[in-house]
Protein backbone atom coordinates (compact mmCIF):
# COMPACT_ATOMS: atom_id res chain seq x y z
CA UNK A 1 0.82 18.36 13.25
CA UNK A 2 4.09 17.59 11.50
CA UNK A 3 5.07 14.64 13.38
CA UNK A 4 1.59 12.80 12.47
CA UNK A 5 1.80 13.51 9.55
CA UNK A 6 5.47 12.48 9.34
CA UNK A 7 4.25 9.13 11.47
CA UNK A 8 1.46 8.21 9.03
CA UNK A 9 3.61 8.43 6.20
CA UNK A 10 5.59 5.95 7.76
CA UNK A 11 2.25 3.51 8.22
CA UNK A 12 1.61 3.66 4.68
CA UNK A 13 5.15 2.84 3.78
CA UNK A 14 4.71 0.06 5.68
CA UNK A 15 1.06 -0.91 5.21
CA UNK A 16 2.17 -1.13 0.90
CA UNK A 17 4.31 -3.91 1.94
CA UNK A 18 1.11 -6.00 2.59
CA UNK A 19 -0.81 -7.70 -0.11
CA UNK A 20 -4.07 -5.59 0.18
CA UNK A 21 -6.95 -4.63 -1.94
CA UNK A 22 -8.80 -1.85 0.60
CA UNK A 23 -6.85 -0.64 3.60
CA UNK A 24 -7.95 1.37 6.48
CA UNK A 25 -5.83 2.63 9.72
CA UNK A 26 -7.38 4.66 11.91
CA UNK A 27 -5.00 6.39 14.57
CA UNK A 28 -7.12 7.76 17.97
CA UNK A 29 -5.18 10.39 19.71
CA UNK A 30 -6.16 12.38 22.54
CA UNK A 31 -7.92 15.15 20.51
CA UNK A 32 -8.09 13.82 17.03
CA UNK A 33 -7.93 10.55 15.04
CA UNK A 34 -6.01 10.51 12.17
CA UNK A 35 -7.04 8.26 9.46
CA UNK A 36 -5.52 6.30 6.22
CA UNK A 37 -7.83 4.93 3.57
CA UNK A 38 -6.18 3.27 0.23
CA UNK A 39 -7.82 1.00 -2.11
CA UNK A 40 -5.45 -0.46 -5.10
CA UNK A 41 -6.80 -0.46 -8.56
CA UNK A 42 -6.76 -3.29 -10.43
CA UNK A 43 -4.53 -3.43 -13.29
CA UNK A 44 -6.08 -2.54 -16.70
CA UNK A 45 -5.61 -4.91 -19.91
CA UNK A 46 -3.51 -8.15 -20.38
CA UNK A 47 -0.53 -9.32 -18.49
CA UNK A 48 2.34 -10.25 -21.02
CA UNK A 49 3.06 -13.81 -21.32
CA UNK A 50 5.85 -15.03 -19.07
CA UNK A 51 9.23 -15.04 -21.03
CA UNK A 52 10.52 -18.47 -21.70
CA UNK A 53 13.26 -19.66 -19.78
CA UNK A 54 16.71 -19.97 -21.86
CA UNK A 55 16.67 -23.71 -23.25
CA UNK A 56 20.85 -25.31 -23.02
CA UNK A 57 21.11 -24.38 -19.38
């Protein structure tokens, strides 16, 4: 049971590379599927403003 779990850690390092907002992965093995479910949360408030860019460059 260690090395799934130890293998899908490794697909959700790699699946919060991509630019998603629900994510599912499910893994069939012989005698069990293994399954990953993540949904991001949308940030909460304002964005700052963008800093201006240094002017005499």
């Amino acid at each position: 049971m260690f090395e799934q779990q130890h293998i899908l850690k490794k697909i959700e390092q790699w699946a919060d590379r991509l630019p998603y907002q629900s994510l599912k992965i499910e893994v069939e093995l012989s005698n069990q599927t293994l399954t990953l479910a993540k949904t991001r949360q949308r940030p909460i408030g304002f964005q700052p403003p963008p800093h201006p860019r240094e002017k005499g460059r």
